[in-house]
PDB file of N, CA and C in Angstrom:
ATOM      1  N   UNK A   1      15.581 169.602 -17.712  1.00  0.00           N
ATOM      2  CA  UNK A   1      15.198 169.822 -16.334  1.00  0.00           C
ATOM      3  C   UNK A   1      13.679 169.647 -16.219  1.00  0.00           C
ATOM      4  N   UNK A   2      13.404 168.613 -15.453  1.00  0.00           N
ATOM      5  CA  UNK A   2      11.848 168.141 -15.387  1.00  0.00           C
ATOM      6  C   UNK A   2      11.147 169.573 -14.388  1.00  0.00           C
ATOM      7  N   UNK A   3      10.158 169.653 -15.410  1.00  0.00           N
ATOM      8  CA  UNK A   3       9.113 171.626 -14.435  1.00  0.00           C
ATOM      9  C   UNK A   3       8.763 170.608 -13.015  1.00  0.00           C
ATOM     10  N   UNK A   4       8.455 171.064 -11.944  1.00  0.00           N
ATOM     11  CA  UNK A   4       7.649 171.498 -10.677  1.00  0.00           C
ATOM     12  C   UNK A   4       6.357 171.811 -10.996  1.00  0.00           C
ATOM     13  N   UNK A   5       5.409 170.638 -10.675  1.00  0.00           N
ATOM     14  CA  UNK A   5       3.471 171.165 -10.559  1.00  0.00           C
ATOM     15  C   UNK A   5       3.712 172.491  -9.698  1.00  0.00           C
ATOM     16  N   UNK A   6       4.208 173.302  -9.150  1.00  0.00           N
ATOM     17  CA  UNK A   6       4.489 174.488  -8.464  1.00  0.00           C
ATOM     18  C   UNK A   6       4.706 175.563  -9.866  1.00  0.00           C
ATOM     19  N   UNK A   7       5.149 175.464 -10.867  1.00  0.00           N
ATOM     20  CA  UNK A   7       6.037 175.979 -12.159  1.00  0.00           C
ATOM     21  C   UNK A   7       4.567 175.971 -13.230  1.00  0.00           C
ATOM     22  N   UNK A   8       3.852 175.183 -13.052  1.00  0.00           N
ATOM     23  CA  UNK A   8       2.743 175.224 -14.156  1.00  0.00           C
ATOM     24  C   UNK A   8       2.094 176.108 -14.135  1.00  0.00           C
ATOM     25  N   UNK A   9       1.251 177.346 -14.820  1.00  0.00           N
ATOM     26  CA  UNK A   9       0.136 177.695 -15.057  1.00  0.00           C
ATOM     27  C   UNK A   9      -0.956 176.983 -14.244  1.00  0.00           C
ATOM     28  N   UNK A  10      -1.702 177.564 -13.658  1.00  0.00           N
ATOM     29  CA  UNK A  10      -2.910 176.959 -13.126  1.00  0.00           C
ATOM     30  C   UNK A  10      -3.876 177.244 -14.127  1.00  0.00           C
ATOM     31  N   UNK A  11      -4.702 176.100 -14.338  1.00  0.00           N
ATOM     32  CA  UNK A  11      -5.933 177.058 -14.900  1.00  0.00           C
ATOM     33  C   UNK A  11      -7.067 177.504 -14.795  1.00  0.00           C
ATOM     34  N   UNK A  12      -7.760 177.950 -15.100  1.00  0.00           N
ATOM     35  CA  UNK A  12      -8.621 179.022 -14.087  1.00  0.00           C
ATOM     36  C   UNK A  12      -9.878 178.181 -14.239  1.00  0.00           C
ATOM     37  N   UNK A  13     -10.233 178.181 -12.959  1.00  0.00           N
ATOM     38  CA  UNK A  13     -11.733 177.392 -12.724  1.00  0.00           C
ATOM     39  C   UNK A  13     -12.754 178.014 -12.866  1.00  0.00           C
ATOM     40  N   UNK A  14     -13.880 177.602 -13.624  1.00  0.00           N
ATOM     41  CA  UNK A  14     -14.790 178.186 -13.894  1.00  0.00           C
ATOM     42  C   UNK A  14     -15.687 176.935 -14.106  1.00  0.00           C
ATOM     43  N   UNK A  15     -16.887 177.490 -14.084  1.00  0.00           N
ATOM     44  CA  UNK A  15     -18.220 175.925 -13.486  1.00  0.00           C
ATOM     45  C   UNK A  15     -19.131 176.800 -14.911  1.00  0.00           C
ATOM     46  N   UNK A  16     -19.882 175.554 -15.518  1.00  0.00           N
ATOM     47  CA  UNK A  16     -21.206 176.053 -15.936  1.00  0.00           C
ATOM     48  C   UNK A  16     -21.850 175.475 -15.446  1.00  0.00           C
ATOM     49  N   UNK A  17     -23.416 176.046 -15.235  1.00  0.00           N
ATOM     50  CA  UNK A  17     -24.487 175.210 -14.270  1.00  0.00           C
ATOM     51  C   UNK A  17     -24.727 174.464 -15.015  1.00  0.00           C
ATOM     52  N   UNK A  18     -25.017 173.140 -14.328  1.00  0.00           N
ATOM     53  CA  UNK A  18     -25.563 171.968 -15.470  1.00  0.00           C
ATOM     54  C   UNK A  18     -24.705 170.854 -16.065  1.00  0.00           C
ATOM     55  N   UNK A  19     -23.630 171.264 -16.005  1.00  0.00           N
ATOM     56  CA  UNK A  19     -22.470 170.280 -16.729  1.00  0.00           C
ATOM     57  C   UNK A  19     -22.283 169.298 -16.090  1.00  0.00           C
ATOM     58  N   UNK A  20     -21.874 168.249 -17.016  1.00  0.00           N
ATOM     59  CA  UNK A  20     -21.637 167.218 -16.422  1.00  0.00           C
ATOM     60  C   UNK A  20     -20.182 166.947 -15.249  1.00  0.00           C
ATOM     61  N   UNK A  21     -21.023 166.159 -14.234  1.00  0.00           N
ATOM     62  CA  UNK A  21     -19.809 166.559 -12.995  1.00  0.00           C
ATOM     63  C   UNK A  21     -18.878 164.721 -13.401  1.00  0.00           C
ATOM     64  N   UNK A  22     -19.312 164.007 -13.746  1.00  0.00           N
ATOM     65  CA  UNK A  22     -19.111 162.614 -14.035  1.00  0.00           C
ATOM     66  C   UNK A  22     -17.205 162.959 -14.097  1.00  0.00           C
ATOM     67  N   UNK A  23     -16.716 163.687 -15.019  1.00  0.00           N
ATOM     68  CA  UNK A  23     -15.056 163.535 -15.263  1.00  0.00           C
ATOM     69  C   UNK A  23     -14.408 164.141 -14.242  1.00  0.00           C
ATOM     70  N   UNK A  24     -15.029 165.120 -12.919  1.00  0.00           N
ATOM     71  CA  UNK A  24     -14.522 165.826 -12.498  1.00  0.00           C
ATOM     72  C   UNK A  24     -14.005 164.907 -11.248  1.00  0.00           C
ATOM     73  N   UNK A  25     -12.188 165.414 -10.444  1.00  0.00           N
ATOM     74  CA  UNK A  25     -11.557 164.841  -9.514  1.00  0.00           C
ATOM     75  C   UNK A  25     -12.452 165.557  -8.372  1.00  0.00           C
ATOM     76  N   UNK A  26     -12.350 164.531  -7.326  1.00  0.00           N
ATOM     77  CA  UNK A  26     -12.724 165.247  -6.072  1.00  0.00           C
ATOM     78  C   UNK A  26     -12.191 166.705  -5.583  1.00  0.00           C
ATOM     79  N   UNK A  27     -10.842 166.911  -5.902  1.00  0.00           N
ATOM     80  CA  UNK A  27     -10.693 168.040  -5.784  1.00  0.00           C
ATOM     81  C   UNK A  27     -10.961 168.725  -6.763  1.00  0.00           C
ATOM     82  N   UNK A  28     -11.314 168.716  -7.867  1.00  0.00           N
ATOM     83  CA  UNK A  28     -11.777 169.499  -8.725  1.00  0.00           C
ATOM     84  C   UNK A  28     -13.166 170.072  -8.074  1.00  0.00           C
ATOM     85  N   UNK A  29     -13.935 168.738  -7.903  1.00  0.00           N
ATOM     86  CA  UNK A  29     -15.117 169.394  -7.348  1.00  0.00           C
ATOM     87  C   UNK A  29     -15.676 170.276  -6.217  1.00  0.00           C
ATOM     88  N   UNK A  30     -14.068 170.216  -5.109  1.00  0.00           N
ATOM     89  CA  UNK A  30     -13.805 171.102  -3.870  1.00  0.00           C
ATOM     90  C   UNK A  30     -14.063 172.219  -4.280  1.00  0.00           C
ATOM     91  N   UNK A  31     -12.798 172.628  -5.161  1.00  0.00           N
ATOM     92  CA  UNK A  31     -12.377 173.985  -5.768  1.00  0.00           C
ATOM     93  C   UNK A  31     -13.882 174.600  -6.209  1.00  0.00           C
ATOM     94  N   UNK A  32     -14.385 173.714  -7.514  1.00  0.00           N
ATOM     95  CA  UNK A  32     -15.775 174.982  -7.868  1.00  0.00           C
ATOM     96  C   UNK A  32     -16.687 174.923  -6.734  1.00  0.00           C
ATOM     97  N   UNK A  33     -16.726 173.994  -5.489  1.00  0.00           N
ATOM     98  CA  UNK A  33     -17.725 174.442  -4.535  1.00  0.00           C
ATOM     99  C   UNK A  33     -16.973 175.462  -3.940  1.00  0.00           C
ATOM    100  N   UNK A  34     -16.316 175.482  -3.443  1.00  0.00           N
ATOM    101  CA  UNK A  34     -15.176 176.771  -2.869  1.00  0.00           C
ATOM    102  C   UNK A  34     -15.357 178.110  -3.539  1.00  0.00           C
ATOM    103  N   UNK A  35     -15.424 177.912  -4.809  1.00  0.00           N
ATOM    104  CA  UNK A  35     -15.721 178.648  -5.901  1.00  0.00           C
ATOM    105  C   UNK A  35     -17.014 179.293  -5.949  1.00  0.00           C
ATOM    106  N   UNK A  36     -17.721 178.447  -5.782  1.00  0.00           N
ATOM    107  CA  UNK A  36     -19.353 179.016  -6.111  1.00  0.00           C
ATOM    108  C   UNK A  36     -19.645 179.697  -4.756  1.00  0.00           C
ATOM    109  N   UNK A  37     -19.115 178.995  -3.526  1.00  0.00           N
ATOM    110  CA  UNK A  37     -19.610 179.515  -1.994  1.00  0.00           C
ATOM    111  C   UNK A  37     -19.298 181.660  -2.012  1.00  0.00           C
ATOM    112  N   UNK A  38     -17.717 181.175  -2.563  1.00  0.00           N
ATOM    113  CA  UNK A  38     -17.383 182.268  -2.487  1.00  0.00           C
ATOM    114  C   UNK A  38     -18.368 183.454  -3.828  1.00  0.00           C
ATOM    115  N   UNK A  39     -18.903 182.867  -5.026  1.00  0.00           N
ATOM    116  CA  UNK A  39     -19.338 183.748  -5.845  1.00  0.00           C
ATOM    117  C   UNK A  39     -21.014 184.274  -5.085  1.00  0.00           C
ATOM    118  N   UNK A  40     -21.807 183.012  -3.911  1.00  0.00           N
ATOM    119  CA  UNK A  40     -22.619 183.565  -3.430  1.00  0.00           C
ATOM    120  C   UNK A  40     -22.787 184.400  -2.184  1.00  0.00           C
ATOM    121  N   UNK A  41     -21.621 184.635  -1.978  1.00  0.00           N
ATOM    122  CA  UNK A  41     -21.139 186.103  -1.101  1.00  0.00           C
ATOM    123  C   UNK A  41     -21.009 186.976  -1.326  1.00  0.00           C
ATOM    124  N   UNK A  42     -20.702 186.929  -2.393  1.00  0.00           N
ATOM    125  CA  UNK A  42     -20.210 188.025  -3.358  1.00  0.00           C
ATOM    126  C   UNK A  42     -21.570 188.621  -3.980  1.00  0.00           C
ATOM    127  N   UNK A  43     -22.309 188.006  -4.695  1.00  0.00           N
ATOM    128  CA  UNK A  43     -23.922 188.365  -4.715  1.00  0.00           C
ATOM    129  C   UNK A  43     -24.875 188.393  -3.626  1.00  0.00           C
ATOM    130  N   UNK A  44     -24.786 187.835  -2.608  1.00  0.00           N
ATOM    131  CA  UNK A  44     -25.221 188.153  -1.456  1.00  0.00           C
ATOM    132  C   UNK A  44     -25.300 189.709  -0.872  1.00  0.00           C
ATOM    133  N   UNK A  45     -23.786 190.072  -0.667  1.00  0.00           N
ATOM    134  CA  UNK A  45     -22.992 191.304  -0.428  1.00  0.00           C
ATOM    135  C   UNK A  45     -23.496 192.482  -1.703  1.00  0.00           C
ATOM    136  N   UNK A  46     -23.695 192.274  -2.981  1.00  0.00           N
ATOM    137  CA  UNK A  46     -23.634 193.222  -4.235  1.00  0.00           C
ATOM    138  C   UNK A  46     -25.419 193.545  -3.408  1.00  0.00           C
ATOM    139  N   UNK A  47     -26.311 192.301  -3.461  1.00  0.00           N
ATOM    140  CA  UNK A  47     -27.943 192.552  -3.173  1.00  0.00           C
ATOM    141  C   UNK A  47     -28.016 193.307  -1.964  1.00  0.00           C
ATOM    142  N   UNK A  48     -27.512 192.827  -0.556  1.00  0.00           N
ATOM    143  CA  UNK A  48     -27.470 193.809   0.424  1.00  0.00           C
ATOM    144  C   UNK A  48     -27.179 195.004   0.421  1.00  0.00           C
ATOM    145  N   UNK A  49     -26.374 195.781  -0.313  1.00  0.00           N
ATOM    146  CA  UNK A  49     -25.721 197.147  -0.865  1.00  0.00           C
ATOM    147  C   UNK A  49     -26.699 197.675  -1.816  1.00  0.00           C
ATOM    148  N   UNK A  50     -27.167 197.258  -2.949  1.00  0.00           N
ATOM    149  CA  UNK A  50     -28.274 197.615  -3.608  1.00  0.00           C
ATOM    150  C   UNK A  50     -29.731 197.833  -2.708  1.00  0.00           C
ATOM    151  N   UNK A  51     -30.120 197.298  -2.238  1.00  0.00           N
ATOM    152  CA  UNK A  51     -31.356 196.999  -1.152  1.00  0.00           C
ATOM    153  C   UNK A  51     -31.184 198.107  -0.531  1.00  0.00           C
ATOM    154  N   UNK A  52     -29.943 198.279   0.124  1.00  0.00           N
ATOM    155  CA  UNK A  52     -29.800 199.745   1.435  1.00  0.00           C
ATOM    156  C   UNK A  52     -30.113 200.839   0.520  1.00  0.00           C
ATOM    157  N   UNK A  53     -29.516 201.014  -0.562  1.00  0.00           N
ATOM    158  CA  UNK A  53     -29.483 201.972  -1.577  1.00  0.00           C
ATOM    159  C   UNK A  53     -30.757 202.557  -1.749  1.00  0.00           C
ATOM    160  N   UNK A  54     -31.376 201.457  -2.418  1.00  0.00           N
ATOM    161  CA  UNK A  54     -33.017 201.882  -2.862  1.00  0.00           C
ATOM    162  C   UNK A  54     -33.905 202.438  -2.005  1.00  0.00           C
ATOM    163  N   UNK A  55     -33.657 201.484  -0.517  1.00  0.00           N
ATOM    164  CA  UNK A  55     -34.059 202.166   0.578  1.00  0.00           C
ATOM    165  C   UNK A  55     -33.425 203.360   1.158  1.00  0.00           C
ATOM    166  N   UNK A  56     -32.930 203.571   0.782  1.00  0.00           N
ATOM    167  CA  UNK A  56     -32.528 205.312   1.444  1.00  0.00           C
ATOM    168  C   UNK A  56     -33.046 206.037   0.427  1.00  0.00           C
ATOM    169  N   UNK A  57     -33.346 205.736  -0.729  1.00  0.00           N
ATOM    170  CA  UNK A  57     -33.705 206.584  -1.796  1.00  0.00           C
ATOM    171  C   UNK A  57     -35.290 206.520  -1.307  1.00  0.00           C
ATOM    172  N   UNK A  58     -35.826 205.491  -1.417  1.00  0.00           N
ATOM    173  CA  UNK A  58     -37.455 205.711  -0.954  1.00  0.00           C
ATOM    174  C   UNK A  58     -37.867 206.238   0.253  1.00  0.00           C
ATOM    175  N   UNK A  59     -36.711 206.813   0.645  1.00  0.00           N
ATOM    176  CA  UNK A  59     -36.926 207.395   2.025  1.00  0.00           C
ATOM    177  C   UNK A  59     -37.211 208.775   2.000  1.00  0.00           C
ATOM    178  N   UNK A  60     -36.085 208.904   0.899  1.00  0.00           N
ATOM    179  CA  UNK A  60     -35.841 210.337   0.705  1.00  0.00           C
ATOM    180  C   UNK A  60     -36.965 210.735  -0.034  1.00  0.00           C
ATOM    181  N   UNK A  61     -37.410 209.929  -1.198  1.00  0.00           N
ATOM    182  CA  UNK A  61     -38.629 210.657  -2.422  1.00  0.00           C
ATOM    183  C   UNK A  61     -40.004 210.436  -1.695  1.00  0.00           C
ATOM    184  N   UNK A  62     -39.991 209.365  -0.530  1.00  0.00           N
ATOM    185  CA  UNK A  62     -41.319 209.450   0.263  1.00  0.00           C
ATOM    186  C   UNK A  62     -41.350 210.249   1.365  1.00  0.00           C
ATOM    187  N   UNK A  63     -40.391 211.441   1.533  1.00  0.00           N
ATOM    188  CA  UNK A  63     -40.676 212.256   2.677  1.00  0.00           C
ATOM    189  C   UNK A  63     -41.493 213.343   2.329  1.00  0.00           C
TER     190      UNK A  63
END
Protein backbone atom coordinates (compact mmCIF):
# COMPACT_ATOMS: atom_id res chain seq x y z
CA UNK A 1 0.00 0.00 0.00
CA UNK A 2 1.75 3.15 -1.39
CA UNK A 3 1.94 5.95 2.16
CA UNK A 4 0.06 9.46 1.51
CA UNK A 5 2.64 12.76 1.69
CA UNK A 6 -0.32 13.38 4.39
CA UNK A 7 1.15 9.88 6.35
CA UNK A 8 4.87 11.14 6.42
CA UNK A 9 6.60 12.65 9.32
CA UNK A 10 7.21 16.21 8.62
CA UNK A 11 10.40 17.43 9.44
CA UNK A 12 11.01 20.07 11.53
CA UNK A 13 12.29 23.30 10.08
CA UNK A 14 14.88 24.95 11.46
CA UNK A 15 17.22 27.81 9.62
CA UNK A 16 20.88 28.57 10.58
CA UNK A 17 21.86 32.14 9.86
CA UNK A 18 24.16 32.14 7.07
CA UNK A 19 23.57 28.91 5.28
CA UNK A 20 23.52 28.39 2.13
CA UNK A 21 19.97 29.13 0.60
CA UNK A 22 21.21 27.83 -3.13
CA UNK A 23 19.41 23.94 -2.51
CA UNK A 24 16.48 25.33 -0.87
CA UNK A 25 12.62 24.90 -2.77
CA UNK A 26 10.67 27.99 -2.89
CA UNK A 27 8.56 26.67 -0.48
CA UNK A 28 11.11 25.68 1.64
CA UNK A 29 12.17 29.14 1.70
CA UNK A 30 8.36 30.36 2.53
CA UNK A 31 8.24 28.12 5.52
CA UNK A 32 11.70 29.45 7.32
CA UNK A 33 10.53 33.05 6.40
CA UNK A 34 7.17 32.19 8.03
CA UNK A 35 9.36 30.74 10.51
CA UNK A 36 11.69 33.42 11.36
CA UNK A 37 8.64 36.24 11.10
CA UNK A 38 7.00 34.27 13.59
CA UNK A 39 10.40 33.69 15.92
CA UNK A 40 10.67 37.76 15.69
CA UNK A 41 7.42 38.14 17.53
CA UNK A 42 8.10 36.04 19.72
CA UNK A 43 11.35 38.06 20.78
CA UNK A 44 9.76 41.13 20.11
CA UNK A 45 6.89 40.13 22.70
CA UNK A 46 9.71 38.26 25.38
CA UNK A 47 11.74 42.25 25.06
CA UNK A 48 8.46 44.19 25.54
CA UNK A 49 7.58 42.10 28.82
CA UNK A 50 11.12 42.35 30.12
CA UNK A 51 11.33 46.28 29.44
CA UNK A 52 7.80 46.77 31.42
CA UNK A 53 9.35 44.67 34.13
CA UNK A 54 12.53 46.59 34.73
CA UNK A 55 10.53 49.58 34.48
CA UNK A 56 8.22 49.02 37.19
CA UNK A 57 11.09 47.91 39.19
CA UNK A 58 12.98 51.32 38.65
CA UNK A 59 10.04 52.84 39.66
CA UNK A 60 9.69 51.24 42.64
CA UNK A 61 13.69 51.42 43.90
CA UNK A 62 13.62 55.17 42.55
CA UNK A 63 10.77 56.27 44.74
Amino acid sequence: MPMEDDDKPRRKISHDIGQDLSLLSVEELTERVALLKTEITRLEDAATRKRASRDAANSIFKS
